[in-house]
Protein backbone atom coordinates (compact mmCIF):
# COMPACT_ATOMS: atom_id res chain seq x y z
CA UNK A 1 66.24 -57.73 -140.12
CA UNK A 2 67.10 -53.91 -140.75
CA UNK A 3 65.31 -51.63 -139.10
CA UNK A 4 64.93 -47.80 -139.93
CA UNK A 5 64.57 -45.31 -137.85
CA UNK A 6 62.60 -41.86 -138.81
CA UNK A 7 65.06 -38.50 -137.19
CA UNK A 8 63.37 -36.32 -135.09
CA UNK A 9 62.86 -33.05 -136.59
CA UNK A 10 63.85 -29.44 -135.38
CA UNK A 11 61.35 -27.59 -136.06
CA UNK A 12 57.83 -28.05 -138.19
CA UNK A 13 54.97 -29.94 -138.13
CA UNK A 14 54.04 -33.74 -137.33
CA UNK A 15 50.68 -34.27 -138.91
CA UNK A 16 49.99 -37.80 -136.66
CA UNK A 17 47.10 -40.30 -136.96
CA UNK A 18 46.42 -39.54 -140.70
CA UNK A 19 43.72 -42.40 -142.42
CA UNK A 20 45.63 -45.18 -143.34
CA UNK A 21 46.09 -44.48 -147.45
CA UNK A 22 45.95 -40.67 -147.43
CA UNK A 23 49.72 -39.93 -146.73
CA UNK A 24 49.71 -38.55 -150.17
CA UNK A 25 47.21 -36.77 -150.16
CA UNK A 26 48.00 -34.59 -147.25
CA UNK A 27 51.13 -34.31 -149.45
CA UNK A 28 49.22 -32.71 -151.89
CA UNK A 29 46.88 -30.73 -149.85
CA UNK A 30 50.29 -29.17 -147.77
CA UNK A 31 51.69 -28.36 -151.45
CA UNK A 32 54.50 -30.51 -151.06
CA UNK A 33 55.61 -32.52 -154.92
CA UNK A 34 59.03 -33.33 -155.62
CA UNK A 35 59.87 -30.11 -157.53
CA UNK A 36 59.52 -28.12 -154.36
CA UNK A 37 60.77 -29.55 -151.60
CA UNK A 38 63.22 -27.53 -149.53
CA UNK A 39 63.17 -28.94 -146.02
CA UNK A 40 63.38 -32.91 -145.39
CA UNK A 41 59.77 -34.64 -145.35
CA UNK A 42 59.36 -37.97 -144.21
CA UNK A 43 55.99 -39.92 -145.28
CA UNK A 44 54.71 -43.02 -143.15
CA UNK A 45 52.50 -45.28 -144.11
CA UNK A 46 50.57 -48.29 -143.13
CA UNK A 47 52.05 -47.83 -139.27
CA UNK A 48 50.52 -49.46 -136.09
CA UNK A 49 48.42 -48.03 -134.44
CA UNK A 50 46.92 -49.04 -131.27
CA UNK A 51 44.21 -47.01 -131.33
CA UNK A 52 43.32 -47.41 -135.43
CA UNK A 53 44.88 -50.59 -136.39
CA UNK A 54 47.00 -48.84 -139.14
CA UNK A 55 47.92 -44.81 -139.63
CA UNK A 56 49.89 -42.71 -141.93
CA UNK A 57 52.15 -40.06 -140.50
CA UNK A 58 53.78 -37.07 -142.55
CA UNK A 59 56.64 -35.32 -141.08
CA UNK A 60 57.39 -31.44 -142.62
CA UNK A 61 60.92 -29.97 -141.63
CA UNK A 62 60.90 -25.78 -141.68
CA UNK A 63 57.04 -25.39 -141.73
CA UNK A 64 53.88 -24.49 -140.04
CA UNK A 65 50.66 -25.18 -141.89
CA UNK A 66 47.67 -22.07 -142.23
CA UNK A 67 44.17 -23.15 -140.92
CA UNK A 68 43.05 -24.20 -145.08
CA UNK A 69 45.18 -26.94 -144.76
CA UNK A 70 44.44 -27.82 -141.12
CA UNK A 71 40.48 -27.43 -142.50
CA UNK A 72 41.51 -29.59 -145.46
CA UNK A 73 43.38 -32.58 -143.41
CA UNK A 74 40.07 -32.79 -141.84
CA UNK A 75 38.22 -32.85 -144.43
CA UNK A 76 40.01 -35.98 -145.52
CA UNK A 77 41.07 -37.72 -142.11
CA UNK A 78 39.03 -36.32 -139.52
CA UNK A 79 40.87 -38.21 -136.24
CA UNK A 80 44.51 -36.82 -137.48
CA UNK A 81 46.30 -34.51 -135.22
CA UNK A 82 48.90 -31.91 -136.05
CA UNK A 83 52.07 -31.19 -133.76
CA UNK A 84 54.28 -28.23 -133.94
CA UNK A 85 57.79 -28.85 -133.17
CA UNK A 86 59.94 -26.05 -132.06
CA UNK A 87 63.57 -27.06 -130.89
CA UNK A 88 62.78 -30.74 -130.93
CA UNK A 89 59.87 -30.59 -128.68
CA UNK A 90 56.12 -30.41 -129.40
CA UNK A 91 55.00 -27.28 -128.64
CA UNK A 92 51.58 -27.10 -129.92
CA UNK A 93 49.28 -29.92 -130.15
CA UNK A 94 45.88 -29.98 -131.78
CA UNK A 95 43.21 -32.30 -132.92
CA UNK A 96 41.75 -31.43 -136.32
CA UNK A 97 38.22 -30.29 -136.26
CA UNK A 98 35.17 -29.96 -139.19
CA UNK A 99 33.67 -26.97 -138.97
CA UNK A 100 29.77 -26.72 -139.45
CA UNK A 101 29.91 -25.14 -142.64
CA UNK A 102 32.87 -25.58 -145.30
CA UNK A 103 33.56 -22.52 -147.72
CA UNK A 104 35.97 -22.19 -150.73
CA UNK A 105 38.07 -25.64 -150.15
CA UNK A 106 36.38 -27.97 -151.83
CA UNK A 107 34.80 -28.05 -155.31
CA UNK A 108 31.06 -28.97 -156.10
CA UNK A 109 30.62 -32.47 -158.08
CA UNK A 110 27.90 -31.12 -159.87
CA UNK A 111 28.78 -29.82 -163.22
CA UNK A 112 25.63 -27.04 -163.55
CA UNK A 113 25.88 -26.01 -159.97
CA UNK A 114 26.69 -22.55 -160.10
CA UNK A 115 29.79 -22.69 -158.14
CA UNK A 116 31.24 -24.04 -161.34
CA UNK A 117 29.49 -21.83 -163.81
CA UNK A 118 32.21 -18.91 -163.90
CA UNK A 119 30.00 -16.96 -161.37
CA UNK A 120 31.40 -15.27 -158.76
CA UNK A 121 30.22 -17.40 -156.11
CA UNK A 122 32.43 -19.00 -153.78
CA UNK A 123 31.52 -23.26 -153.10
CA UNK A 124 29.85 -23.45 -149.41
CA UNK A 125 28.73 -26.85 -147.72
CA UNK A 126 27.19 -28.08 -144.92
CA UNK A 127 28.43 -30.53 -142.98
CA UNK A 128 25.89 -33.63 -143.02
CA UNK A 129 28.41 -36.06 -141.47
CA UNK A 130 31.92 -36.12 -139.58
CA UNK A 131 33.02 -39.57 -139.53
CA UNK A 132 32.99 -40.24 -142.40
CA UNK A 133 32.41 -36.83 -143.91
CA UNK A 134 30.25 -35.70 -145.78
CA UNK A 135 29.01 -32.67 -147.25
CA UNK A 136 25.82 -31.02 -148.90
CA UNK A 137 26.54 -27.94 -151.62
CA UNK A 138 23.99 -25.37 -150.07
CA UNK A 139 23.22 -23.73 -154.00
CA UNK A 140 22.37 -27.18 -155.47
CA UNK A 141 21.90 -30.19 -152.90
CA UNK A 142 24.73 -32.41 -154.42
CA UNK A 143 25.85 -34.39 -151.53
CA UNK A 144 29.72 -34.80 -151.66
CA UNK A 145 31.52 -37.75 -150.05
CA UNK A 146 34.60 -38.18 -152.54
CA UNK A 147 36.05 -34.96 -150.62
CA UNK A 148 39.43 -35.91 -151.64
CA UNK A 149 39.27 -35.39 -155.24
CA UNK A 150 37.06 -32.22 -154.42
CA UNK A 151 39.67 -29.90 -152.61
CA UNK A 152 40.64 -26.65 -154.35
């Protein structure tokens, strides 16, 4: 049997113990599509874990990620953990973390909130739940669990 190995990187981010099944959507949230990649990425999915069963890793040569993305990863796979790699060694390691109230990531599922009504109001939730999350629009109530398809 052929086994592959996944290279170390340089320098950039590991973003470790992702939900098993949101590999691309990390992707997505990190703004990485096939058009625009410059640096090698390297997607796992469906890995052991011992500690989940099953986790997705996603590997990002040449970059650092801002704290909306960190606050979006968590959002969608609240146990992940990001590592920054400089020179082939982790030099920062962090567990993501909800905060208590979310503001201008995610969208509001409800049509005639008025987040959504071309008012200049900026989409802020509450956080009713971590694991799994879930959220509660503070102008209308709608509670939110689909974050995923949410995320601005």
């Amino acid at each position: 049997m052929k086994e592959f190995k996944v290279v170390p990187i340089r320098n950039g981010t590991v973003i470790d113990h992702i939900e098993c099944g949101m590999a691309l959507k990390v992707l997505r949230i990190i703004g990485v599509s096939g058009t625009n990649v410059q640096s090698p990425v390297s997607v796992l999915m469906h890995v052991p874990s011992s500690k989940t069963g099953f986790k997705d890793v996603v590997k990002v040569e040449d970059r650092e990620l801002d704290t909306k993305e960190v606050d979006k990863i968590a959002l969608i796979s609240p146990r992940a953990t990001i590592n920054i790699i400089r020179d082939f060694n982790v030099a920062e390691k962090m567990k993501v973390s909800l905060p208590d109230v979310v503001k201008g990531i995610v969208r509001c599922g409800n049509p005639s909130c008025i987040t959504n009504l071309r008012e200049p109001v900026e989409p802020e939730f509450t956080v009713e739940s971590r694991n799994p999350p879930v959220l509660r629009c503070i102008y209308c109530d709608r509670i939110l669990e689909d974050i995923a398809e949410h995320l601005q």
